[in-house]
C-alpha atoms as a PDB file:
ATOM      1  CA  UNK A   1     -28.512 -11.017  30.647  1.00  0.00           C
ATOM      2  CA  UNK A   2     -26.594  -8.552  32.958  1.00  0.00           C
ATOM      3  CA  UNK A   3     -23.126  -9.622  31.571  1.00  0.00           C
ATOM      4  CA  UNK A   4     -24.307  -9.008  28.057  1.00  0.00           C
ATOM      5  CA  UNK A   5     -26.122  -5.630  28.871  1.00  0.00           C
ATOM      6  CA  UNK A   6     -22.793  -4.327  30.529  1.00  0.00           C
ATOM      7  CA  UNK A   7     -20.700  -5.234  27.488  1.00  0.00           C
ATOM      8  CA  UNK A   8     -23.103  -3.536  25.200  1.00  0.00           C
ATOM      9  CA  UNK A   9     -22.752  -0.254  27.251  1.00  0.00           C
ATOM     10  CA  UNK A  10     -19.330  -0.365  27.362  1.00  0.00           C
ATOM     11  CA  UNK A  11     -19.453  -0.349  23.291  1.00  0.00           C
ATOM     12  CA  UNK A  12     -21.186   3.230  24.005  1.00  0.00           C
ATOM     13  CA  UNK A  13     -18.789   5.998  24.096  1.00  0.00           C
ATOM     14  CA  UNK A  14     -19.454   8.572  26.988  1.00  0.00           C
ATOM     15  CA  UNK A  15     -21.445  11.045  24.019  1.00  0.00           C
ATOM     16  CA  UNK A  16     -23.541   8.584  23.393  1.00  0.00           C
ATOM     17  CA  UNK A  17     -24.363   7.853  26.909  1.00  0.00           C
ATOM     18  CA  UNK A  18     -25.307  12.131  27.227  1.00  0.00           C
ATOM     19  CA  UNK A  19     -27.207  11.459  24.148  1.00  0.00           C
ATOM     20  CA  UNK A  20     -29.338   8.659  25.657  1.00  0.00           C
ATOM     21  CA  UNK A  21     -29.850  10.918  29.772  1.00  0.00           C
ATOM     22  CA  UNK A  22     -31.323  13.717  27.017  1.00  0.00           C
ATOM     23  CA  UNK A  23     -33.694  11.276  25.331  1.00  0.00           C
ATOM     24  CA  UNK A  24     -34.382   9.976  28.852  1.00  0.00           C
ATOM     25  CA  UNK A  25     -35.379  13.480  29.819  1.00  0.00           C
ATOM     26  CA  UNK A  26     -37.385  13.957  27.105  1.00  0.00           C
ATOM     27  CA  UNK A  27     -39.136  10.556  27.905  1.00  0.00           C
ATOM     28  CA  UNK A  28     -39.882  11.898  31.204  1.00  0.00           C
ATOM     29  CA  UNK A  29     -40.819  15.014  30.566  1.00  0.00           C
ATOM     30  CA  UNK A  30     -43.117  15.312  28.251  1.00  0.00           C
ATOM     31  CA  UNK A  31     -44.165  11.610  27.253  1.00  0.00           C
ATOM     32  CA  UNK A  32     -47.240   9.328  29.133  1.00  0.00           C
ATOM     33  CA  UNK A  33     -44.572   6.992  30.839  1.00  0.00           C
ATOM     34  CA  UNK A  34     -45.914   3.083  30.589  1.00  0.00           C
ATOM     35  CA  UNK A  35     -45.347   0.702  33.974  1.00  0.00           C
ATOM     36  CA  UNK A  36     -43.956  -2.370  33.828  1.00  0.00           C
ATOM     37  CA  UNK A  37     -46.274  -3.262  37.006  1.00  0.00           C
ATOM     38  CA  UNK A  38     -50.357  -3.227  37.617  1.00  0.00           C
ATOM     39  CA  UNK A  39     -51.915   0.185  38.657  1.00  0.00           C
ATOM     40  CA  UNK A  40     -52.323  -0.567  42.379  1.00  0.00           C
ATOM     41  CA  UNK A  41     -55.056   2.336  41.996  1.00  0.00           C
ATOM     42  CA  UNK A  42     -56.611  -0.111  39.413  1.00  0.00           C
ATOM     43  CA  UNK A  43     -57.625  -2.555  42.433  1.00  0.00           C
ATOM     44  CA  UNK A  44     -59.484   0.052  44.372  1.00  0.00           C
ATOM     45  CA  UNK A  45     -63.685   0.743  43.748  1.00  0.00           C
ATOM     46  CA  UNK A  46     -64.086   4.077  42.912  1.00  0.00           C
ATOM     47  CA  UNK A  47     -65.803   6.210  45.346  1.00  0.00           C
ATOM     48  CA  UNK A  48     -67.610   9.774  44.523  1.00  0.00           C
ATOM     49  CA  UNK A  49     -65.678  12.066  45.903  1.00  0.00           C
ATOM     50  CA  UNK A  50     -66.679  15.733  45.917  1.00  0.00           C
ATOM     51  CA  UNK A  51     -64.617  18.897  43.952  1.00  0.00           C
ATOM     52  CA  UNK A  52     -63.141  19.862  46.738  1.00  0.00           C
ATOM     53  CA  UNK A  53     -61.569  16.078  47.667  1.00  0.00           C
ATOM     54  CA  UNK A  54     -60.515  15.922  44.039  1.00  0.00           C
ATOM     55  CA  UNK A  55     -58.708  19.065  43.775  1.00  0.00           C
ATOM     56  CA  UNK A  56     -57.022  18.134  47.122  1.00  0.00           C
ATOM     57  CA  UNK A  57     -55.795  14.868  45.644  1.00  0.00           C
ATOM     58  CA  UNK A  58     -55.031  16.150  42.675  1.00  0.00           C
ATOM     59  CA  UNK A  59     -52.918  18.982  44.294  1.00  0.00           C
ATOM     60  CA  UNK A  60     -50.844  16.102  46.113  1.00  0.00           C
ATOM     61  CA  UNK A  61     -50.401  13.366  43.266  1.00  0.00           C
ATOM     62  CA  UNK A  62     -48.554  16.159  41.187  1.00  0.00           C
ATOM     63  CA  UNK A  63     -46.807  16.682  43.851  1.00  0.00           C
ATOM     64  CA  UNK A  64     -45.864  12.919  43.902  1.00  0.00           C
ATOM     65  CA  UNK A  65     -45.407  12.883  40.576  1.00  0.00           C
ATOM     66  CA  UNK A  66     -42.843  15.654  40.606  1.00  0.00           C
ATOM     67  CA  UNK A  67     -41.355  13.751  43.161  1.00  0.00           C
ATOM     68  CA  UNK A  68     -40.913  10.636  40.283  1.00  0.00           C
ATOM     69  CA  UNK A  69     -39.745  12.928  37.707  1.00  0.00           C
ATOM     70  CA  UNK A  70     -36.818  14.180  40.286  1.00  0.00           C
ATOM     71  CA  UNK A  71     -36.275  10.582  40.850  1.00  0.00           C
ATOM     72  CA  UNK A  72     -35.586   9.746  36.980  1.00  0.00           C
ATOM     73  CA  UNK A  73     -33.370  12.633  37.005  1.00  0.00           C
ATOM     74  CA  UNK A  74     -31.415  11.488  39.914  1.00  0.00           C
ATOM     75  CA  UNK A  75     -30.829   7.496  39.174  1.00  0.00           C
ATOM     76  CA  UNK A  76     -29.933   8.635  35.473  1.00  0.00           C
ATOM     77  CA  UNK A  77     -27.268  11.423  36.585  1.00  0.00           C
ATOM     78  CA  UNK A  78     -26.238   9.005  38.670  1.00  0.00           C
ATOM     79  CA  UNK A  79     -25.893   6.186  36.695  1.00  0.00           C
ATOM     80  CA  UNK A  80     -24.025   8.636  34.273  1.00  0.00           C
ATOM     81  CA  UNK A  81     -21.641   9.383  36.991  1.00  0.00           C
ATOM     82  CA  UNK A  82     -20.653   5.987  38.394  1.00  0.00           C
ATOM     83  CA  UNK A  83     -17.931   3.947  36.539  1.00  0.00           C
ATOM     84  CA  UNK A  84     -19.243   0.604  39.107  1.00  0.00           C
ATOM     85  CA  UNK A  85     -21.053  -1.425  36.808  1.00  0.00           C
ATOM     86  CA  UNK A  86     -23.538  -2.952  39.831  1.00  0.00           C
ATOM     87  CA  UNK A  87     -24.409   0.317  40.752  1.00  0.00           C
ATOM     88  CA  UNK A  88     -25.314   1.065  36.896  1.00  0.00           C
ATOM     89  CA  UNK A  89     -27.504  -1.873  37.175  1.00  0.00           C
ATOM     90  CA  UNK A  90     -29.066  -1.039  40.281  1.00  0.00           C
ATOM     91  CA  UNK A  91     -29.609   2.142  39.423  1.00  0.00           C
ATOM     92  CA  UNK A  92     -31.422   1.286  36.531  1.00  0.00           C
ATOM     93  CA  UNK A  93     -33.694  -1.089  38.371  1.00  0.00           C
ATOM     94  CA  UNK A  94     -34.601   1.347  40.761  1.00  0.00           C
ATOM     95  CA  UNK A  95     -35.497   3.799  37.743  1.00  0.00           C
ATOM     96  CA  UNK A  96     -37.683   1.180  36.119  1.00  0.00           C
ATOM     97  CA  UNK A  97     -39.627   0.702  39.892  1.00  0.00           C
ATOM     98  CA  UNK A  98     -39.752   4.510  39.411  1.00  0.00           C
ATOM     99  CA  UNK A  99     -41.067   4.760  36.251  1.00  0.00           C
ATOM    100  CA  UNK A 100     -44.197   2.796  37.695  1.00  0.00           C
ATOM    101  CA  UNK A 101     -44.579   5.357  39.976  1.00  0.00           C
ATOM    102  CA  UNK A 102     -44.592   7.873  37.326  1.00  0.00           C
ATOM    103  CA  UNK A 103     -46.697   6.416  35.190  1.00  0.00           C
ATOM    104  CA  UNK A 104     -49.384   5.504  38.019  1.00  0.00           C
ATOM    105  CA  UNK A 105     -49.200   9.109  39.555  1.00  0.00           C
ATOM    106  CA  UNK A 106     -49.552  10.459  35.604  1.00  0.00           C
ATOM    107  CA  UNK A 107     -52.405   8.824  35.017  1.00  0.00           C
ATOM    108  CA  UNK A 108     -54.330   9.383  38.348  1.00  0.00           C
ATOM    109  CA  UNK A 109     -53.855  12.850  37.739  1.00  0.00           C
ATOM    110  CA  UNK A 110     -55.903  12.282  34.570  1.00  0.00           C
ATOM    111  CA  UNK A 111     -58.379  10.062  36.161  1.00  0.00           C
ATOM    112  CA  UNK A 112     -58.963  13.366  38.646  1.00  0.00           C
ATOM    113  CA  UNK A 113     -59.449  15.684  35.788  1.00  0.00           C
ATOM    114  CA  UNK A 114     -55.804  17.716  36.337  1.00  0.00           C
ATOM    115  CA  UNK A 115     -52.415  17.754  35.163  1.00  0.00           C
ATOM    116  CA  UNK A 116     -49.055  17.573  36.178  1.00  0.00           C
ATOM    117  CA  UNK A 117     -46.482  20.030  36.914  1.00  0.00           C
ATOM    118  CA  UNK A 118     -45.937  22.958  34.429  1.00  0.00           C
ATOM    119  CA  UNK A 119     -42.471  23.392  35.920  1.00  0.00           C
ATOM    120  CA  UNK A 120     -41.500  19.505  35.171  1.00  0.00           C
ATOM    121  CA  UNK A 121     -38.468  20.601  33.068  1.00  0.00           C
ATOM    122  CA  UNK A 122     -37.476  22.388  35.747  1.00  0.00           C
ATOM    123  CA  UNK A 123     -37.494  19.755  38.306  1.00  0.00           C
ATOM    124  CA  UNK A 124     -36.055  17.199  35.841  1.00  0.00           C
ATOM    125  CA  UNK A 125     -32.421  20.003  35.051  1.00  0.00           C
ATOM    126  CA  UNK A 126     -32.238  20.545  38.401  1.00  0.00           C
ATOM    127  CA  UNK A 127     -32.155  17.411  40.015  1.00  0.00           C
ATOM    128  CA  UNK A 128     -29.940  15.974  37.266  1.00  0.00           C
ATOM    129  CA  UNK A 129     -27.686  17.989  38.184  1.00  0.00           C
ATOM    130  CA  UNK A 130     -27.975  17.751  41.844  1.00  0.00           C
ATOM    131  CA  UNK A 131     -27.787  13.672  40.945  1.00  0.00           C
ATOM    132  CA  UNK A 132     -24.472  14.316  38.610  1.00  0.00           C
ATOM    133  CA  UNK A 133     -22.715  16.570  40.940  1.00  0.00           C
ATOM    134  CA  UNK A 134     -22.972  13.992  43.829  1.00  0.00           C
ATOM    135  CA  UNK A 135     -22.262  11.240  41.672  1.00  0.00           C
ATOM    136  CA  UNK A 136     -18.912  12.944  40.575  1.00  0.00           C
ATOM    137  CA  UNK A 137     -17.297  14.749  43.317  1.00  0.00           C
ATOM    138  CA  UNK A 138     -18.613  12.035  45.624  1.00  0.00           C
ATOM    139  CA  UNK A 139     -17.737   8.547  46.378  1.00  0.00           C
ATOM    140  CA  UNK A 140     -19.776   5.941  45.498  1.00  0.00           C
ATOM    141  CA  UNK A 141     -20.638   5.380  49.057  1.00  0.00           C
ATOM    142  CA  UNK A 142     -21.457   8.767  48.923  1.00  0.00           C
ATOM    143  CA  UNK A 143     -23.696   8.953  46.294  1.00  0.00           C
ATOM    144  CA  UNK A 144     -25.496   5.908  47.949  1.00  0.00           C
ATOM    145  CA  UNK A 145     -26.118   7.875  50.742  1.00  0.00           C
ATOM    146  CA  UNK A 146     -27.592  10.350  49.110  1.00  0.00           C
ATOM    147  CA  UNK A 147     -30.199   7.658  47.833  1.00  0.00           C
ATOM    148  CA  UNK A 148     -30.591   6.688  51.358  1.00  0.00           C
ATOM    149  CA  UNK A 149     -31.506  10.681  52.761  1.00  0.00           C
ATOM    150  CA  UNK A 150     -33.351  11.015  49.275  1.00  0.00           C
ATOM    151  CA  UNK A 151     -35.465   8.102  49.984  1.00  0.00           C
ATOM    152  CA  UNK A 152     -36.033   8.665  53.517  1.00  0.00           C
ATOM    153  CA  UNK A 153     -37.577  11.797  53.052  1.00  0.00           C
ATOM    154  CA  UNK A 154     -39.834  10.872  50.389  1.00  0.00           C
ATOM    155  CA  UNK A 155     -41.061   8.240  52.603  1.00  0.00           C
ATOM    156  CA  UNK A 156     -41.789  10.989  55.251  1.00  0.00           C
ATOM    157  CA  UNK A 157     -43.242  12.752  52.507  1.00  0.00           C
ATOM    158  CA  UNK A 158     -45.667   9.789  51.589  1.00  0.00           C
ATOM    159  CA  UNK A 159     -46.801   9.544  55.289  1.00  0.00           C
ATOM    160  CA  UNK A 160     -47.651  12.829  55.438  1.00  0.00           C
ATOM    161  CA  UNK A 161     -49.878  12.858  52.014  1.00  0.00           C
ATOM    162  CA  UNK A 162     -51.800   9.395  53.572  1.00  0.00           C
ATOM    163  CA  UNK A 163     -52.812  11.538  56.211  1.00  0.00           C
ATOM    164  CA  UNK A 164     -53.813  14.046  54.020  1.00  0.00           C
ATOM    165  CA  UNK A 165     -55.559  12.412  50.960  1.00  0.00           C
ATOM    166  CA  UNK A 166     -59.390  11.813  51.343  1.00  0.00           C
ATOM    167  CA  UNK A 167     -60.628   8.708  53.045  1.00  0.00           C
ATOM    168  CA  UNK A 168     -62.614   8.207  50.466  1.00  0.00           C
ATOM    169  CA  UNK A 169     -59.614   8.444  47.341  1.00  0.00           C
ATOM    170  CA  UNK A 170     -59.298   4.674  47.749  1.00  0.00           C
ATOM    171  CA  UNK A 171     -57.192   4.866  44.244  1.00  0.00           C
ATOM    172  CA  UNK A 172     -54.605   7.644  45.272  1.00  0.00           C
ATOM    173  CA  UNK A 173     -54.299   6.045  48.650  1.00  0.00           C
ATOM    174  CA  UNK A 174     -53.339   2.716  47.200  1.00  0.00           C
ATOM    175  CA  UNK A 175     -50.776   4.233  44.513  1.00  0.00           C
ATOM    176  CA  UNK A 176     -49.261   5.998  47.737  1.00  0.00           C
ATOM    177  CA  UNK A 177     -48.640   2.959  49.779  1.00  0.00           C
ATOM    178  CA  UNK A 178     -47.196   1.032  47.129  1.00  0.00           C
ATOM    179  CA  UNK A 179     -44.830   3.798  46.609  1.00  0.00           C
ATOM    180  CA  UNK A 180     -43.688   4.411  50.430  1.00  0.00           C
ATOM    181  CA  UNK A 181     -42.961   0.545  50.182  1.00  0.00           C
ATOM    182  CA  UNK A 182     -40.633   0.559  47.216  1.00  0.00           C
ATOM    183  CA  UNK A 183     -38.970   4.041  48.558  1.00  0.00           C
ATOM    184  CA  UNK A 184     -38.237   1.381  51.606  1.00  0.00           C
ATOM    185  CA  UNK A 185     -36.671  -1.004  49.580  1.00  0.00           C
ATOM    186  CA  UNK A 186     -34.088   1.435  47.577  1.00  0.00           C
ATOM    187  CA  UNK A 187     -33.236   2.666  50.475  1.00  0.00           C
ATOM    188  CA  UNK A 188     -31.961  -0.502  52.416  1.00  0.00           C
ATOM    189  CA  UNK A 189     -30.215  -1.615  49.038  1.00  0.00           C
ATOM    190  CA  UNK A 190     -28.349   1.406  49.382  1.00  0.00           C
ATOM    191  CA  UNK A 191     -27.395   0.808  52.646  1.00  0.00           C
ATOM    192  CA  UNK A 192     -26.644  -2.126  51.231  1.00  0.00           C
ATOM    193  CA  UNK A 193     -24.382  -1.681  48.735  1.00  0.00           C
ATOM    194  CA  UNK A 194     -22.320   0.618  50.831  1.00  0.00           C
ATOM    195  CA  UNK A 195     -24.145   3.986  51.062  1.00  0.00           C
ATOM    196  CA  UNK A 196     -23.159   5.946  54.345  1.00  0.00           C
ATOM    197  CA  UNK A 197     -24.840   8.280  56.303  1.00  0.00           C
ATOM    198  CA  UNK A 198     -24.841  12.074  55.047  1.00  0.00           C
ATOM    199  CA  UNK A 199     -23.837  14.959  56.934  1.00  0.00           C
ATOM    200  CA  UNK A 200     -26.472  16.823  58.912  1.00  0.00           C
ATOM    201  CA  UNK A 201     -26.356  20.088  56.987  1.00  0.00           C
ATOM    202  CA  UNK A 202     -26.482  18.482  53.657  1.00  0.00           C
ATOM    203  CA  UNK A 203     -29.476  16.885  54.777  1.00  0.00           C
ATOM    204  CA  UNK A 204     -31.318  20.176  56.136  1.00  0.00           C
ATOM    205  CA  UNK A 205     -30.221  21.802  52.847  1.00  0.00           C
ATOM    206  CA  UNK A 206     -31.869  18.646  51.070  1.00  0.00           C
ATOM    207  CA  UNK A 207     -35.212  19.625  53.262  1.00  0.00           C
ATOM    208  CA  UNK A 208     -35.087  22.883  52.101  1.00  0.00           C
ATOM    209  CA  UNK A 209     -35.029  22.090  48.449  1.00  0.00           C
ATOM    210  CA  UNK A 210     -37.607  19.624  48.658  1.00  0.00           C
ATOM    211  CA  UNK A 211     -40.101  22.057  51.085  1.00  0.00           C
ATOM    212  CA  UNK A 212     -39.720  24.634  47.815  1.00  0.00           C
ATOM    213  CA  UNK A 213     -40.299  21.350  45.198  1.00  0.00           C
ATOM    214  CA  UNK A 214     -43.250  20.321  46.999  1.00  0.00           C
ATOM    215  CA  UNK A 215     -44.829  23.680  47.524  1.00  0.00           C
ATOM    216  CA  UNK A 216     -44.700  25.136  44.448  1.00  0.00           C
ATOM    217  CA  UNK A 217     -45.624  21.920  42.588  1.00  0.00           C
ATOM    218  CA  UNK A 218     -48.695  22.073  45.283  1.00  0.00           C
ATOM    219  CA  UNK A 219     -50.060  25.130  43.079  1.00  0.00           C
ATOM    220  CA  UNK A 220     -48.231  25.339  39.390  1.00  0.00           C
END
């Protein structure tokens, strides 16, 4: 199925490839995304919490789900970038794992009563083009690597919100966990396939962007 899903791309010329990243954006940004997995949020009983615990969760699932959007952004640009076939493919797989995330994030924001990010198209233009820039004047061990820091840090960030989200937001904290565990698992199969380690500065500049992502998503 790979085989014949690479030869089919290659049929696309590099237009239609920008044509498909916009209607991928679009997708993202303004559709209710679909997962290809169970809710893990579906498994949990749901316990009262009170406004104050919900507009705390809430507050940190957009968050989250800002985070997902970024993440579509960057395995797309990414994927755009590469000419390595595998990494096309893996790229894409990791998307799809994404897209749960997206879609489970999306619709426990609903469940809570709030919405997601008004600055989602935002997120989306920048990151693609965070995603692209790596993806181009980098090497593809390069670009791994910036998979590896990316998902590293959103691990961190995970932690951080399990500490955070209410004891008794059995739903969110399930979603969470499931998350932190596939973040994990892109981030060894970058190491992997040959992603190295990223200078320091780079990374404090990535810690920066993501402290402004993450705050202002908090609130808008």
């Amino acid at each position: 199925m790979d085989v014949v899903h690479h030869k089919i791309l290659a049929m696309f010329s590099h237009f239609d490839h920008v044509l498909i990243s916009v209607d991928d954006a679009l997708r993202t940004v303004f559709s209710q995304q679909h997962s290809s997995r169970p809710n893990p949020g579906k498994t949990q009983r749901d316990l009262p919490l009170s406004a104050e615990e919900k507009k705390r969760s809430a507050a940190l699932m957009r968050v989250n789900h800002v985070g997902e959007v970024c993440a579509q952004a960057l395995y797309c640009s990414q994927a755009l970038a590469t000419h390595n076939p595998k990494l096309v493919a893996q790229f894409k797989q990791a998307r799809i794992e994404e897209n749960d995330h997206l879609a489970w994030t999306h619709e426990r924001l609903n469940e809570l009563g709030s919405h997601t990010s008004y600055l989602n198209p935002l997120w989306y233009a920048g990151a693609f083009a965070l995603g692209f820039a790596v993806g181009k004047i980098g090497k593809d061990s390069v670009s791994l690597g910036f998979v590896m820091e990316t998902e590293k840090q959103v691990e961190a960030h995970l932690a951080s919100h399990l500490e955070r989200l209410p004891l008794a937001d059995t739903a969110s904290r399930a979603i969470v966990e499931e998350m932190a565990r596939d973040e994990a698992k892109h981030s060894r199969e970058a190491l992997q396939a040959g992603g190295v380690d990223l200078p320091a500065p780079f990374k404090l500049l990535m810690t920066l962007s993501a402290k402004v992502m993450t705050t202002l998503a908090h609130r808008i």
